[in-house]
C-alpha atoms as a PDB file:
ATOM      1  CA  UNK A   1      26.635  29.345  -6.447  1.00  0.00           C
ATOM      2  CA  UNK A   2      24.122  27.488  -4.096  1.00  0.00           C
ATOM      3  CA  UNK A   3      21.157  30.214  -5.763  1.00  0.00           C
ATOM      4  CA  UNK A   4      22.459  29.669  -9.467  1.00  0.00           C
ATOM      5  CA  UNK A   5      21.893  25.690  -9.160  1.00  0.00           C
ATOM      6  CA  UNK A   6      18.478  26.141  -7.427  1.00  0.00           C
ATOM      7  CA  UNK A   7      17.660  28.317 -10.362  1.00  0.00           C
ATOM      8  CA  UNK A   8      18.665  25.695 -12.352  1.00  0.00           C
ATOM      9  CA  UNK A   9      17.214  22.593 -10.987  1.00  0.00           C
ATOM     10  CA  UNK A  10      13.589  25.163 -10.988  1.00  0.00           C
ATOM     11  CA  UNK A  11      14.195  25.364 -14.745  1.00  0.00           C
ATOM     12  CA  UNK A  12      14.860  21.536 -15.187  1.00  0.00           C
ATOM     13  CA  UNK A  13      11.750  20.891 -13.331  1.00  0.00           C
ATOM     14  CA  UNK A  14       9.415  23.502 -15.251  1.00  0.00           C
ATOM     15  CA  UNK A  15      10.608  22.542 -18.783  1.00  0.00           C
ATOM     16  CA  UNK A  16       9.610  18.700 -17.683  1.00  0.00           C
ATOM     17  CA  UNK A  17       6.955  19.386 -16.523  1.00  0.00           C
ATOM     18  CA  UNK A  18       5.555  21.311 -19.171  1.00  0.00           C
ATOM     19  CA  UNK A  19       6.970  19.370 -22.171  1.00  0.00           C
ATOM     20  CA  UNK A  20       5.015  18.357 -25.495  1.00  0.00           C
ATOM     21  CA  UNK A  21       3.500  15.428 -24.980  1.00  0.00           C
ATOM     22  CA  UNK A  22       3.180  12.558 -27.302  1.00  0.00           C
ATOM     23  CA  UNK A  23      -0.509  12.739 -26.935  1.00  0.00           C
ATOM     24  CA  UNK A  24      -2.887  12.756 -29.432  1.00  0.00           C
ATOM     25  CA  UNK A  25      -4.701  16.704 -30.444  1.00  0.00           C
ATOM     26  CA  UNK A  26      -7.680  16.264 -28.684  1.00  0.00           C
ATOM     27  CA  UNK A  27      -5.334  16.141 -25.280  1.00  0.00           C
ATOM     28  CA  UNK A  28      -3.146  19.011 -26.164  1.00  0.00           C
ATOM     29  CA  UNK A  29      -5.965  21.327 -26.987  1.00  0.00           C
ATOM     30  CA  UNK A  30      -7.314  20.518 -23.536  1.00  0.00           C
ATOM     31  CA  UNK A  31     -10.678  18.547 -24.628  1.00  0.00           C
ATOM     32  CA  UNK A  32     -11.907  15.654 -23.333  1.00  0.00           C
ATOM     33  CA  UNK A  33     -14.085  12.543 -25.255  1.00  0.00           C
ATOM     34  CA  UNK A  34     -15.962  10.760 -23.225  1.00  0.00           C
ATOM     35  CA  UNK A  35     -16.862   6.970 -23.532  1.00  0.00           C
ATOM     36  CA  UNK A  36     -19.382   6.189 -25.266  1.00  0.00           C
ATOM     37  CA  UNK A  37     -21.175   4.126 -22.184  1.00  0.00           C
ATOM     38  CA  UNK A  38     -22.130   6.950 -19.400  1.00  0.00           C
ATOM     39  CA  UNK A  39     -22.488   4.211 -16.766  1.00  0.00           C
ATOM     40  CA  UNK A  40     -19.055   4.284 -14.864  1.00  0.00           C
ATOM     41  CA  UNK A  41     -18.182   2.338 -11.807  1.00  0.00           C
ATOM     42  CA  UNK A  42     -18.329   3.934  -8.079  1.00  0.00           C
ATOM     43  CA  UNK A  43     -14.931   4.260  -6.231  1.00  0.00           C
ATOM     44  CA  UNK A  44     -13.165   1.778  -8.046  1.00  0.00           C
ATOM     45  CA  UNK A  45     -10.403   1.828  -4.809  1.00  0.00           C
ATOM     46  CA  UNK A  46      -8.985  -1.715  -4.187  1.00  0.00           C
ATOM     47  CA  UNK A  47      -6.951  -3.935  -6.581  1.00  0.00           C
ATOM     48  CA  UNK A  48      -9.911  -6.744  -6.295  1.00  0.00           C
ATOM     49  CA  UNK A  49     -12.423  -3.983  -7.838  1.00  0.00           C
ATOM     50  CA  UNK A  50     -10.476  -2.906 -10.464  1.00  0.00           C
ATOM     51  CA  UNK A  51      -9.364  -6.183 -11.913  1.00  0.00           C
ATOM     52  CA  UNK A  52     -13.317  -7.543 -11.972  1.00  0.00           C
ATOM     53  CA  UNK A  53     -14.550  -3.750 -13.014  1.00  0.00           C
ATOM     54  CA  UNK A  54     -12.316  -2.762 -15.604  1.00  0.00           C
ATOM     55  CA  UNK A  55     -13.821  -5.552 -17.839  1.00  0.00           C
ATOM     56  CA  UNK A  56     -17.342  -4.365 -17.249  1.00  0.00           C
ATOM     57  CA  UNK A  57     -17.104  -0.729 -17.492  1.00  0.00           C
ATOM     58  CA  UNK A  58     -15.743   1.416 -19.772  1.00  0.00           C
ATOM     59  CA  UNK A  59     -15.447   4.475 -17.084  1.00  0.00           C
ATOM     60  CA  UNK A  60     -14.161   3.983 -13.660  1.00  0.00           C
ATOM     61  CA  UNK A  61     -13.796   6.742 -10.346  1.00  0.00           C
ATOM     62  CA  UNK A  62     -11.281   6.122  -8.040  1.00  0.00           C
ATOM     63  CA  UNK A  63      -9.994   8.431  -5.053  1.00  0.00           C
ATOM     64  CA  UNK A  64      -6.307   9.578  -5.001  1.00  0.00           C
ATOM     65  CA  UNK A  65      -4.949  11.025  -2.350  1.00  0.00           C
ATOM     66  CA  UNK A  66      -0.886  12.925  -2.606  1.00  0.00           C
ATOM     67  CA  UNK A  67       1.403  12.002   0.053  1.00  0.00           C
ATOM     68  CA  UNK A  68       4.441  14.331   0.385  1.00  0.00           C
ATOM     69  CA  UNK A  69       6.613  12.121   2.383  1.00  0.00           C
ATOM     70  CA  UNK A  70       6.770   9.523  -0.365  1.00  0.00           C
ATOM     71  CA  UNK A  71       6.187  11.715  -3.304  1.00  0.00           C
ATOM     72  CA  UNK A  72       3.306   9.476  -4.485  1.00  0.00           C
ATOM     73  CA  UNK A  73      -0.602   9.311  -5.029  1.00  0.00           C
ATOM     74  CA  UNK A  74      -2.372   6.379  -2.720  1.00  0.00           C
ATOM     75  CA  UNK A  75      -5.960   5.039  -3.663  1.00  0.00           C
ATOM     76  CA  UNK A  76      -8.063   6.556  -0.671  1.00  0.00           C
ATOM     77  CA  UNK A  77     -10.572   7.898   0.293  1.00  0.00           C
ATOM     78  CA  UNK A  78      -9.406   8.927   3.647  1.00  0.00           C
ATOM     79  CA  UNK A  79      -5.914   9.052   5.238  1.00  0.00           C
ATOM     80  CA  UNK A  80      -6.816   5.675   6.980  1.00  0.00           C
ATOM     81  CA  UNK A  81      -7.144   4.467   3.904  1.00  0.00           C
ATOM     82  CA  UNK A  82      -3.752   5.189   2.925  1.00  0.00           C
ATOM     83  CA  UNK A  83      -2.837   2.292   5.127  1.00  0.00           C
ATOM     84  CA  UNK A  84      -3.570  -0.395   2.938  1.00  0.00           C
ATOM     85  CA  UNK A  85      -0.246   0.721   0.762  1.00  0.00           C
ATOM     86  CA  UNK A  86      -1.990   0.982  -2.960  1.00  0.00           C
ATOM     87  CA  UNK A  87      -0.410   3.442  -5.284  1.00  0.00           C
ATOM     88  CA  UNK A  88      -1.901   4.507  -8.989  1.00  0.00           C
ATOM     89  CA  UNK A  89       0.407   2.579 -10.588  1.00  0.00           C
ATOM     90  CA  UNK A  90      -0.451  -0.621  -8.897  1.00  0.00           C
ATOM     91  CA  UNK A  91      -3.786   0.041  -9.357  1.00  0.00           C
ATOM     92  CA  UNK A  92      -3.514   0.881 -12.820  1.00  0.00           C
ATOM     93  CA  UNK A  93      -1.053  -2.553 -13.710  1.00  0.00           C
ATOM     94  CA  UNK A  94      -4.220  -4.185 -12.369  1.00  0.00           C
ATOM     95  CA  UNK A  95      -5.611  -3.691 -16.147  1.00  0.00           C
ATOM     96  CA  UNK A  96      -4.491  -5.915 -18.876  1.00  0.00           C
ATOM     97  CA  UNK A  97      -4.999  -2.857 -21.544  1.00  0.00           C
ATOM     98  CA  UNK A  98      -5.568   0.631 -19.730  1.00  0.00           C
ATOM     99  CA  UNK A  99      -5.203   2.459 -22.451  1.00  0.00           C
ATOM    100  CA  UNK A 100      -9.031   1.017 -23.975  1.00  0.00           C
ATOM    101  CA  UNK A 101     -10.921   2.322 -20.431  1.00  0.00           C
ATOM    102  CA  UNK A 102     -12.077   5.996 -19.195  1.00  0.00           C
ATOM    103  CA  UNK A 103     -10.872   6.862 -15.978  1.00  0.00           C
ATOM    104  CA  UNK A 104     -12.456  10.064 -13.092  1.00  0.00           C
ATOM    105  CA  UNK A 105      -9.751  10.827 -10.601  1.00  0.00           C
ATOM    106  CA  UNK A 106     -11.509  11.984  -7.277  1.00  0.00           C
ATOM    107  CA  UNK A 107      -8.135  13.797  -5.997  1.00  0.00           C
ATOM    108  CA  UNK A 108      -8.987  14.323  -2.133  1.00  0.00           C
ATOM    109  CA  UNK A 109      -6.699  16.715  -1.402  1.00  0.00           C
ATOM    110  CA  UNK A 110      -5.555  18.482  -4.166  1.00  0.00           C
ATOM    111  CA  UNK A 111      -4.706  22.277  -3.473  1.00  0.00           C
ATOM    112  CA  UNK A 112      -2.735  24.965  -4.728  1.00  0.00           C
ATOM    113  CA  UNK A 113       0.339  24.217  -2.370  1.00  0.00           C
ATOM    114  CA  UNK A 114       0.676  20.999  -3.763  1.00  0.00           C
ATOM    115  CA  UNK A 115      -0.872  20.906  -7.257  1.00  0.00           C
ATOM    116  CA  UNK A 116       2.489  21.617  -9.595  1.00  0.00           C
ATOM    117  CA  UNK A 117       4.025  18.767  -7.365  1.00  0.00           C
ATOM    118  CA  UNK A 118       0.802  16.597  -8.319  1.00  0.00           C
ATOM    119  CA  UNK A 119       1.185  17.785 -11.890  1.00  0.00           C
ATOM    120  CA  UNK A 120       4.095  16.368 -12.430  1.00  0.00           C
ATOM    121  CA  UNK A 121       3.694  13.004 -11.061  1.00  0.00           C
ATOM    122  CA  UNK A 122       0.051  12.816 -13.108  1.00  0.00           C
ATOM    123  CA  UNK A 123       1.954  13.709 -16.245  1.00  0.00           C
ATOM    124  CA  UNK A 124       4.645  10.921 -15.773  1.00  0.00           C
ATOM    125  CA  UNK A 125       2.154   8.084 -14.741  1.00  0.00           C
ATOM    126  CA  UNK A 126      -0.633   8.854 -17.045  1.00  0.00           C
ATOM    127  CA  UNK A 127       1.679   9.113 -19.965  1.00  0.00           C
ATOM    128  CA  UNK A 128       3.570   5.925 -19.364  1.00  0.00           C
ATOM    129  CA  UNK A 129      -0.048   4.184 -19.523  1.00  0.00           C
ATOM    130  CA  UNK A 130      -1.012   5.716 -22.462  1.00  0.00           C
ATOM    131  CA  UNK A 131      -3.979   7.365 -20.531  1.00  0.00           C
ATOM    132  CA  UNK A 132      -3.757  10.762 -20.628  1.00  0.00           C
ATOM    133  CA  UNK A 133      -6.910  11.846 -22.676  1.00  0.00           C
ATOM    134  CA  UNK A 134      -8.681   9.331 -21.180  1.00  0.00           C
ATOM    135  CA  UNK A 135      -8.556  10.435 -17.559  1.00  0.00           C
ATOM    136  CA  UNK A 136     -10.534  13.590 -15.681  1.00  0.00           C
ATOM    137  CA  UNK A 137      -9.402  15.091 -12.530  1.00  0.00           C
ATOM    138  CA  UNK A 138     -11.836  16.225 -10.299  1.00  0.00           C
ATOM    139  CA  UNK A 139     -11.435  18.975  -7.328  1.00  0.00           C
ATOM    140  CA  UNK A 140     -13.286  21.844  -5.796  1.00  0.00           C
ATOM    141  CA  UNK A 141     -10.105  23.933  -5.732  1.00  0.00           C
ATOM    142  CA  UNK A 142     -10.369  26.177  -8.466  1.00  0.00           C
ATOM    143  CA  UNK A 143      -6.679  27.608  -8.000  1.00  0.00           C
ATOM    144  CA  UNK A 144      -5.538  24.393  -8.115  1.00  0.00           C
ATOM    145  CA  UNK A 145      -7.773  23.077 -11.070  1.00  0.00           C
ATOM    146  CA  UNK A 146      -5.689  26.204 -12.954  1.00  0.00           C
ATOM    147  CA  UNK A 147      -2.147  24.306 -12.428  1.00  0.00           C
ATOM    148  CA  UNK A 148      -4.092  21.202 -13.877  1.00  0.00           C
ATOM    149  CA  UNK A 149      -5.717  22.767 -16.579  1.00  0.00           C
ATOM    150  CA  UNK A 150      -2.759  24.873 -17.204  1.00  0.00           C
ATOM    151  CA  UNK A 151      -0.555  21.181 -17.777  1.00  0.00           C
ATOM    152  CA  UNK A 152      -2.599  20.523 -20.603  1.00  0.00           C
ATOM    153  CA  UNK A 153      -5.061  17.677 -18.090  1.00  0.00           C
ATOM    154  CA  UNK A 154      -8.961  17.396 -18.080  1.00  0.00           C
ATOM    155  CA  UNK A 155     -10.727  18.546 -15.162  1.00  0.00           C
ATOM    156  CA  UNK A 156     -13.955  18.685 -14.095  1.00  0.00           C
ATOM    157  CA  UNK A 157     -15.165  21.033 -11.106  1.00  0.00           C
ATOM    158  CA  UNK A 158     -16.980  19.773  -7.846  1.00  0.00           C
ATOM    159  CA  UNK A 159     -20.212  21.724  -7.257  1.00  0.00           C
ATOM    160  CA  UNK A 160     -20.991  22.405  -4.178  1.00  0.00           C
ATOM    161  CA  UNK A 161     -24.746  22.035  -3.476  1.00  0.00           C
ATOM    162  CA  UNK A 162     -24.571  24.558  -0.832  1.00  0.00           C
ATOM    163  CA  UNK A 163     -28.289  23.965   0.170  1.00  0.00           C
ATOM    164  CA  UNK A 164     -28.160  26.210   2.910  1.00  0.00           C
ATOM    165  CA  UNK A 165     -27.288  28.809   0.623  1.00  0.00           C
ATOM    166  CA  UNK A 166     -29.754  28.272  -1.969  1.00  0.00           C
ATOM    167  CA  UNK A 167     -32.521  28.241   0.806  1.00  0.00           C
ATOM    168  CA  UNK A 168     -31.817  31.604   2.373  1.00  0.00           C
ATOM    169  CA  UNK A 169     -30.904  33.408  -1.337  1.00  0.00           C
ATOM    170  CA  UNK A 170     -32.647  31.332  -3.878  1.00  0.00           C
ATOM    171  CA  UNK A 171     -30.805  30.007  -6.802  1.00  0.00           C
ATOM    172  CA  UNK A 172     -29.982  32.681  -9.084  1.00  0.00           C
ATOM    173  CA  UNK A 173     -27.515  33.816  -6.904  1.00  0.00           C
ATOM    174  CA  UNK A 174     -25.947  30.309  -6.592  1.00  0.00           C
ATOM    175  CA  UNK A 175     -25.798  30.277 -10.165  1.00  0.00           C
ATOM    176  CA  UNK A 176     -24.120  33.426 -10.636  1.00  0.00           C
ATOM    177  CA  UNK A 177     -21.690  31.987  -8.136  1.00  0.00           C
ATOM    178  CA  UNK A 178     -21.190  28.428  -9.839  1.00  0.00           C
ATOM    179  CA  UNK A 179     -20.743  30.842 -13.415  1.00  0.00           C
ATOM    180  CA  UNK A 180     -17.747  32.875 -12.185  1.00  0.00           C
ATOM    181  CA  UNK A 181     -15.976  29.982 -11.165  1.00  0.00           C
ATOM    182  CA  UNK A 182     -16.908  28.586 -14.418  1.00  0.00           C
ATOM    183  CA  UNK A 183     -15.246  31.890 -16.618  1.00  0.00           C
ATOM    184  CA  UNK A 184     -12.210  31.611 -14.696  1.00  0.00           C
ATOM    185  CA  UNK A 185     -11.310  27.872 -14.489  1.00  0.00           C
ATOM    186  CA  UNK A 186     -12.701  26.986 -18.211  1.00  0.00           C
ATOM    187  CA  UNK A 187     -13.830  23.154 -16.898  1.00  0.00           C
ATOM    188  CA  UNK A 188     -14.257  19.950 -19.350  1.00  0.00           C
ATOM    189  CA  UNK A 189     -17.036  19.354 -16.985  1.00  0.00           C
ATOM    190  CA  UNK A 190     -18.948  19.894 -13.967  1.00  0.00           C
ATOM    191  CA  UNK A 191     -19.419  17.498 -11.236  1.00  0.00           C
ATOM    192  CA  UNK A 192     -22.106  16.809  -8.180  1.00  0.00           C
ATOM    193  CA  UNK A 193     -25.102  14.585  -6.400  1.00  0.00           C
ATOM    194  CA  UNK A 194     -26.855  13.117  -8.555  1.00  0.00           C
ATOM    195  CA  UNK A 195     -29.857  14.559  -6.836  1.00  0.00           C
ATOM    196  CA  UNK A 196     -28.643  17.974  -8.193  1.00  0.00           C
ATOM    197  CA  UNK A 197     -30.640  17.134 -11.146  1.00  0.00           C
ATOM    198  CA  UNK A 198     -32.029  18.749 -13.053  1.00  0.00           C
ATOM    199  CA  UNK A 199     -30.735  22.489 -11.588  1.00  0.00           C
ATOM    200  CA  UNK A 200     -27.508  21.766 -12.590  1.00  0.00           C
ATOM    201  CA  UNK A 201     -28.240  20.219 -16.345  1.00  0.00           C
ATOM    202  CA  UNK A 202     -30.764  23.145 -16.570  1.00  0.00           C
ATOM    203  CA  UNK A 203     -28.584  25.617 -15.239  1.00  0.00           C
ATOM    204  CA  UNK A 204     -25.731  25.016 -17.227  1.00  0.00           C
ATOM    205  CA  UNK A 205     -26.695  23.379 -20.607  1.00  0.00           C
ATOM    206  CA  UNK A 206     -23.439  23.828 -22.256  1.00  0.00           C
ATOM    207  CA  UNK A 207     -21.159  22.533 -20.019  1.00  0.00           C
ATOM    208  CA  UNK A 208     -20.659  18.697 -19.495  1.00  0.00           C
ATOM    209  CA  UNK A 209     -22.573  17.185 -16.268  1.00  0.00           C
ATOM    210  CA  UNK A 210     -20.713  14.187 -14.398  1.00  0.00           C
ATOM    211  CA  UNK A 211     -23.286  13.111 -11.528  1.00  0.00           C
ATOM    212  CA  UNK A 212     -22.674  10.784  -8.669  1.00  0.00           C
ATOM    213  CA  UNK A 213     -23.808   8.101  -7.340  1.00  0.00           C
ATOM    214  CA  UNK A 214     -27.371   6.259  -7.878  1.00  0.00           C
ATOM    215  CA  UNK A 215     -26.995   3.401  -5.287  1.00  0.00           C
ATOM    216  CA  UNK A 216     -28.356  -0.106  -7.102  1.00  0.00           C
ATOM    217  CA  UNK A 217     -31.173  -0.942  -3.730  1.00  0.00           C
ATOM    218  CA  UNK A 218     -31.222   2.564  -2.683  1.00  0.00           C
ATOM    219  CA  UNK A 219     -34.794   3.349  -3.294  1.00  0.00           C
ATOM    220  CA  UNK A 220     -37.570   1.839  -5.445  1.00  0.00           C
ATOM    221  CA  UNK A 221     -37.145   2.931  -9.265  1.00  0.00           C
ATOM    222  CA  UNK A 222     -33.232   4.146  -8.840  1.00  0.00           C
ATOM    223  CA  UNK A 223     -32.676   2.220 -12.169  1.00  0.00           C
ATOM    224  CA  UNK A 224     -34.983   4.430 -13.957  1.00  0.00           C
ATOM    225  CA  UNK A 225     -33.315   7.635 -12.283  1.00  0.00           C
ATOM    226  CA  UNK A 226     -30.292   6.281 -13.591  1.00  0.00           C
ATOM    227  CA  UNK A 227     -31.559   5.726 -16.994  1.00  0.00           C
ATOM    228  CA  UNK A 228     -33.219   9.432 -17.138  1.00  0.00           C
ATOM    229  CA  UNK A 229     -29.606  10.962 -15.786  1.00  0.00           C
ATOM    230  CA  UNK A 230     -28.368   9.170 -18.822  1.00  0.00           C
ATOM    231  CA  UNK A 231     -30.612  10.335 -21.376  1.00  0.00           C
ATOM    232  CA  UNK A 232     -30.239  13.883 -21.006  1.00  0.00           C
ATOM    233  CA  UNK A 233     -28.170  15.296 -23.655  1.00  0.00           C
ATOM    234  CA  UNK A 234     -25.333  17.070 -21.664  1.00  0.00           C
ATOM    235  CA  UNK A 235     -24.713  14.306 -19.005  1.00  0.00           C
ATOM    236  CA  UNK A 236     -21.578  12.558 -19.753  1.00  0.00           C
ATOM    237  CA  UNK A 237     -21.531  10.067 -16.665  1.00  0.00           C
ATOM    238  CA  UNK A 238     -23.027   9.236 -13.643  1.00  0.00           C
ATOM    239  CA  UNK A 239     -21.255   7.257 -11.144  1.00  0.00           C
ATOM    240  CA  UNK A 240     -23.362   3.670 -10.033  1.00  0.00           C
ATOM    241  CA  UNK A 241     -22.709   1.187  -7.625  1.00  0.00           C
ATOM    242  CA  UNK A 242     -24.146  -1.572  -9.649  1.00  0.00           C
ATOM    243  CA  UNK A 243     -22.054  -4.718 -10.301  1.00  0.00           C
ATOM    244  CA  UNK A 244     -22.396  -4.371 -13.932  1.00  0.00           C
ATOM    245  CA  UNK A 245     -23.522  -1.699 -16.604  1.00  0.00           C
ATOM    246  CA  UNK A 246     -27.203  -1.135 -17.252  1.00  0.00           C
ATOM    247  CA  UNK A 247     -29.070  -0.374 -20.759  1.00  0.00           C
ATOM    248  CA  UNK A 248     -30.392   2.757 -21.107  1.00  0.00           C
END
């Protein structure tokens, strides 16, 4: 008896889980539109920030991190972070209209043990806010990116530079790597350092290019490196730390 309502409550969970969505094509055929601006804010991860940003940019990154004690994502970007108590949602009720802004979730520790658990609770919140085709979930796990992409969400997949690698093998071989993981998982985008450009616009024309993070006083010229990021044809965002947008 105890097996049959475990099967059961398994069921109930899958079928809600994986349920039509009221979202518009674009979202159920898995595709992803980006904003029209390719400036985005930084990690966008405290109430303050968000309710200033959201008016200024049209993209924002934030860092989510699952907790399994609470069943719940926190704005982090480290377990200490977790601390300060803010969920998604709050974060999210922080914006007058969400459904008008783009939105890159950095999830921290997304993996395959706990990704149909995170699937869920994405589905529900992003869906309430009327955000589901505008938000992109971003991980290195490509087993776990599967249960993601698998629910119908956008992802994008964390390159590792792997420097070391390149140094000793060259970059072909990274490449060849990088286009494996590429076949299998099927990525809206691809995501690194921004000073991954131009290997990995050049090495992968035809996918999407999300880069990260050109620091406002960092260095003399960063605007222009920003504005150059922007200009190439498959770059979709890069991530600033800029109080407001730039021209480009």
């Amino acid at each position: 008896m105890r097996a049959c309502l475990y099967l059961l409550l398994l069921l109930f969970l899958f079928v809600s889980c994986n349920s039509t969505t009221n979202e518009p094509l674009s979202a159920l055929q898995n595709e992803f539109v980006f904003s029209s601006s390719k400036i985005w804010a930084h990690q966008v991860n405290t109430l303050e920030e968000v309710a200033k940003k959201n008016l200024l940019f049209e993209g924002m990154e934030l860092d989510l991190i699952y907790s399994k004690y609470i069943h719940n994502l926190y704005v982090a970007h480290d377990n200490m972070d977790t601390l300060r108590g803010i969920l998604l949602e709050d974060w999210i009720k922080q914006i007058p209209n969400p459904e008008k802004n783009w939105y890159w979730f950095d999830m921290k520790n997304l993996s395959k043990k706990n990704a149909d658990e995170i699937v869920c609770l994405l589905i529900e919140i992003l869906n309430k806010y009327g955000i589901f085709h505008k938000t992109i979930c971003e991980s290195k796990d490509v087993k776990a990116l599967k249960v993601l992409k698998r629910n119908k969400l956008a992802i994008s997949y964390w390159v590792n530079s792997d420097v070391a690698f390149r140094k000793i093998t060259g970059d072909a071989l990274w490449k060849k790597r990088i286009e494996r993981k590429i076949a299998k998982l099927k990525p809206n985008a691809l995501s690194s350092f921004d000073w991954m450009h131009p290997l990995l616009t050049t090495s992968f024309p035809d996918q999407n290019i999300l880069y990260w993070l050109t620091h406002e006083n960092e260095f003399s010229g960063n605007e222009e490196f920003t504005k150059t990021l922007c200009r190439v044809p498959n770059v979709k965002v890069v991530l600033v730390n800029y109080d407001e947008p730039i021209e480009y």
